[in-house]
N, C-alpha and C. Protein backbone atom coordinates (compact mmCIF):
# COMPACT_ATOMS: atom_id res chain seq x y z
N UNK A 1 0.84 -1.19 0.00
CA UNK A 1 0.00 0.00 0.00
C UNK A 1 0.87 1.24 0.00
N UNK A 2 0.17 2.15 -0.72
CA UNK A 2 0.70 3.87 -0.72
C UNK A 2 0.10 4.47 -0.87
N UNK A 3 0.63 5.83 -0.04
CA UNK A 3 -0.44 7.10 -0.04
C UNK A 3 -0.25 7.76 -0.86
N UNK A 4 -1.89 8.07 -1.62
CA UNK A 4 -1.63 8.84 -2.58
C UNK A 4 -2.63 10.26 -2.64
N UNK A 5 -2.44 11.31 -2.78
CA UNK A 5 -3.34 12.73 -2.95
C UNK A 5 -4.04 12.39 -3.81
N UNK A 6 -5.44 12.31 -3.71
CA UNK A 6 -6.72 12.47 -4.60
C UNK A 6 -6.74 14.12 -4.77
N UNK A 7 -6.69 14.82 -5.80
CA UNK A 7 -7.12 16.09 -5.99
C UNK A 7 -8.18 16.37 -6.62
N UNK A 8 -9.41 16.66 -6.44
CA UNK A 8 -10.64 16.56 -6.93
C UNK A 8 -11.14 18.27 -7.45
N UNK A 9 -10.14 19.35 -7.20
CA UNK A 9 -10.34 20.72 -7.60
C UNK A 9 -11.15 21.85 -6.84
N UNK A 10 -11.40 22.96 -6.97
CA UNK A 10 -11.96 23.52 -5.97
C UNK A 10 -13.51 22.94 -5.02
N UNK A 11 -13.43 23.43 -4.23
CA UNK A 11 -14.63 22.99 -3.27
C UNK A 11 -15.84 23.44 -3.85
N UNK A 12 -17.26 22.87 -4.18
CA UNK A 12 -18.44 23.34 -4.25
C UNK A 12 -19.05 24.46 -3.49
N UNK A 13 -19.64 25.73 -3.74
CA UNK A 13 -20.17 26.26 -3.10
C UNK A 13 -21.62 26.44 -2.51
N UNK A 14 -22.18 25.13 -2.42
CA UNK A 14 -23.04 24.91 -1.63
C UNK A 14 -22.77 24.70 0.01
N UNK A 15 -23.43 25.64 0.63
CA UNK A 15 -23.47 25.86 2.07
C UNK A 15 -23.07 24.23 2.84
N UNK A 16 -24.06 23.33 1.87
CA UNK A 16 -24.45 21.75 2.22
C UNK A 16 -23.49 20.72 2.00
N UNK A 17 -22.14 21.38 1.34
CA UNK A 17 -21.21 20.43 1.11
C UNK A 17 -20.31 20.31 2.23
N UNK A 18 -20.53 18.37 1.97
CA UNK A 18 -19.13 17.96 3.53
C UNK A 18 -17.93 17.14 2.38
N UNK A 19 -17.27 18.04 2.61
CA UNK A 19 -16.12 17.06 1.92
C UNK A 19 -15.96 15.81 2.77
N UNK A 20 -15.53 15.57 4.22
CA UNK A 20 -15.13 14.77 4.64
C UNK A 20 -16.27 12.98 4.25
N UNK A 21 -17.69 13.40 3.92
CA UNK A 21 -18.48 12.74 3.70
C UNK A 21 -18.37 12.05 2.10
N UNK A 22 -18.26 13.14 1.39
CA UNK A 22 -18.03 13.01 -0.26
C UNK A 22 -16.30 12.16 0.06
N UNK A 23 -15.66 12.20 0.09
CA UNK A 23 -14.31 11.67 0.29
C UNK A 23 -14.49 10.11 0.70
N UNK A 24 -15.39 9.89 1.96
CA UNK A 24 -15.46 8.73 2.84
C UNK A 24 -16.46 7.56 1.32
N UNK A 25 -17.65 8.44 1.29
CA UNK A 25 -18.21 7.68 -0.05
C UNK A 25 -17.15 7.43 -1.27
N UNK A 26 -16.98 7.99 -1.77
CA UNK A 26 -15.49 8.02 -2.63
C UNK A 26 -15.17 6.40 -2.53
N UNK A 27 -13.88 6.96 -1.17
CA UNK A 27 -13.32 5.46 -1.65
C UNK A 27 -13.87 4.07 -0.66
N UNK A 28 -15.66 4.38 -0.03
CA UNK A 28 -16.66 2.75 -0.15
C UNK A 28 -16.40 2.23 -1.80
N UNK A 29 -16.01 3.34 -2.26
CA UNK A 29 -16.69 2.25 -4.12
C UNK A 29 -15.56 1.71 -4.40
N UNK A 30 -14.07 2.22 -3.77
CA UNK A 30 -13.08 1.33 -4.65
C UNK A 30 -12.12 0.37 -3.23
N UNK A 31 -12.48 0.96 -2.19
CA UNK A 31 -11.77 -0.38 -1.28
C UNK A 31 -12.23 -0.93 -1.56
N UNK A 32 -11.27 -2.13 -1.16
CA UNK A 32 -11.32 -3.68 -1.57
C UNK A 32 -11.16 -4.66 -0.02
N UNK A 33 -10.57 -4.64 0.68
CA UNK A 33 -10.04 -5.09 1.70
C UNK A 33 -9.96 -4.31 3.07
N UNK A 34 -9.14 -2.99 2.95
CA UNK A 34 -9.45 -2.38 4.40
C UNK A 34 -11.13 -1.62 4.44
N UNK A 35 -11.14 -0.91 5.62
CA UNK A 35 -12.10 0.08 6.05
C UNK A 35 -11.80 1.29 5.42
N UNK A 36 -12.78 2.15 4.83
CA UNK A 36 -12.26 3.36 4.92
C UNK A 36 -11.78 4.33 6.12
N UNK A 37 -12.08 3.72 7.01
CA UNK A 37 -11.47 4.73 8.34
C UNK A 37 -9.84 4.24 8.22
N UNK A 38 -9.75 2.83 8.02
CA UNK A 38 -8.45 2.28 8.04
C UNK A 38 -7.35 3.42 6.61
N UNK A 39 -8.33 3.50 5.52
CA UNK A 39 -7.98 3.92 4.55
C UNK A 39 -7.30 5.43 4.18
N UNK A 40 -8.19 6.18 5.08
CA UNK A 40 -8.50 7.41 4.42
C UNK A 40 -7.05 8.35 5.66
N UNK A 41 -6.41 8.78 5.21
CA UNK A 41 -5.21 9.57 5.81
C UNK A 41 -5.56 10.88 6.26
N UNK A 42 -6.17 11.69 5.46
CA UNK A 42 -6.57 12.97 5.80
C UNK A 42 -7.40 13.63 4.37
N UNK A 43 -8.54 14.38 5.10
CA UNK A 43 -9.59 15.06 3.98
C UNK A 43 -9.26 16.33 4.31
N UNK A 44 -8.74 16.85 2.93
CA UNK A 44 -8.94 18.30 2.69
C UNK A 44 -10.18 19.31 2.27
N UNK A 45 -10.20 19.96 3.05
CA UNK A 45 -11.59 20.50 2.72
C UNK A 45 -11.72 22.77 2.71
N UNK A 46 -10.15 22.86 3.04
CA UNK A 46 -10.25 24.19 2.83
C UNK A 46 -9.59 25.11 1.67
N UNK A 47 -8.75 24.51 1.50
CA UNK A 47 -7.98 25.82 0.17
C UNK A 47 -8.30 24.48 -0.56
N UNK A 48 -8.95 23.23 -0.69
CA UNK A 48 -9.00 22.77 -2.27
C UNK A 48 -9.69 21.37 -1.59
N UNK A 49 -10.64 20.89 -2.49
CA UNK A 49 -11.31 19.36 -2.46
C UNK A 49 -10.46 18.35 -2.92
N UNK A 50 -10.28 17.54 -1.89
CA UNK A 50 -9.21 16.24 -2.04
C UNK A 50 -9.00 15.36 -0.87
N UNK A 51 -8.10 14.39 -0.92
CA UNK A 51 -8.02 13.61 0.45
C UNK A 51 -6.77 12.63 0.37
N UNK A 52 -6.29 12.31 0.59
CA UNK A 52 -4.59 11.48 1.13
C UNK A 52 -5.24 10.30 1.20
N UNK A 53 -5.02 8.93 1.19
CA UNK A 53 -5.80 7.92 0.93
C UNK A 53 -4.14 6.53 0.84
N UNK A 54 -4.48 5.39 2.12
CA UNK A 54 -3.78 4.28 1.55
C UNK A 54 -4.35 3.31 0.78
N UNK A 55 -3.83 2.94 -0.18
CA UNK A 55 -4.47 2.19 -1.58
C UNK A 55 -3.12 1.10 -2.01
N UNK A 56 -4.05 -0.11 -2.35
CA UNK A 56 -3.50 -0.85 -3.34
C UNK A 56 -3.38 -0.28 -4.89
N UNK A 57 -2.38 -0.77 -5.02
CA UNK A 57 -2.76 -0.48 -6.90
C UNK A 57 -3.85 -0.70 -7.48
N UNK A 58 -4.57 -1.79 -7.38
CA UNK A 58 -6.02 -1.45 -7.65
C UNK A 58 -6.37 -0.78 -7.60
N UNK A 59 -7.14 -0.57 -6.18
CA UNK A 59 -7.86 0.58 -5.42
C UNK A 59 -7.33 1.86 -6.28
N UNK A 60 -5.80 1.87 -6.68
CA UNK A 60 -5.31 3.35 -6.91
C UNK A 60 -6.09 3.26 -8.24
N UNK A 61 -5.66 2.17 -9.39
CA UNK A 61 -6.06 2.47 -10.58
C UNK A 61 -7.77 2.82 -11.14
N UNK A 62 -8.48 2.08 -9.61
CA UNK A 62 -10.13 2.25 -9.90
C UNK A 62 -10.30 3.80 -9.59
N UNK A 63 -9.84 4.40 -8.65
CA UNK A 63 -9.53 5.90 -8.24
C UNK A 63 -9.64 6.79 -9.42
N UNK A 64 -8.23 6.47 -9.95
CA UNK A 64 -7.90 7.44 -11.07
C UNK A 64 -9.12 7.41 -11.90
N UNK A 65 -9.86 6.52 -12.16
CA UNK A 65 -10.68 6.51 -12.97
C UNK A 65 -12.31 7.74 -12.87
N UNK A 66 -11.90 7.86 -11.34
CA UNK A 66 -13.13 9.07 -11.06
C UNK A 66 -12.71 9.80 -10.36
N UNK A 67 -11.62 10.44 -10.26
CA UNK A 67 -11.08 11.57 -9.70
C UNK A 67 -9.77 12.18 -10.94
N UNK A 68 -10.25 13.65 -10.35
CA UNK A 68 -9.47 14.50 -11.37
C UNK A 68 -8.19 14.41 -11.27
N UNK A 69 -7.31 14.18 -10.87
CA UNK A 69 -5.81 14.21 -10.89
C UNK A 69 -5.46 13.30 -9.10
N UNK A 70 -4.76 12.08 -9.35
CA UNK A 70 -4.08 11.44 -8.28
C UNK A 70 -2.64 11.39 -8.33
N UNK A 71 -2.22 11.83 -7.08
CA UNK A 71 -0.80 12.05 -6.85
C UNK A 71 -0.21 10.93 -6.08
């Protein structure tokens, strides 16, 4: 496993947006094996929408597939 930056681009400006929620749904669809609590490193939610994330290569390559730029 490695951590990798999901960068998903500026934040929505709806009052109603939780990044930390949008992030946690995120990666339910591409773990495979851990928890996302186990998973998820840290959610960014102020100067930009994104989140730090440990991933298999899988997990990484299903990622890339719905997020804008992974680091």
């Amino acid at each position: 496993m490695q951590v990798y930056i999901a960068y998903m681009g500026a934040l929505p400006e709806k009052a109603s947006y939780s990044p930390m929620s949008h992030h946690q749904n995120i990666l339910q669809e591409v773990i495979e094996l851990s928890s996302v609590e186990d998973s998820l490193v840290r959610s960014y939610g102020r100067s930009f929408n994104g989140f730090a994330a440990k991933l298999t290569e899988s997990e990484r390559d299903k990622l890339a597939g719905e997020i804008y730029k992974l680091i």
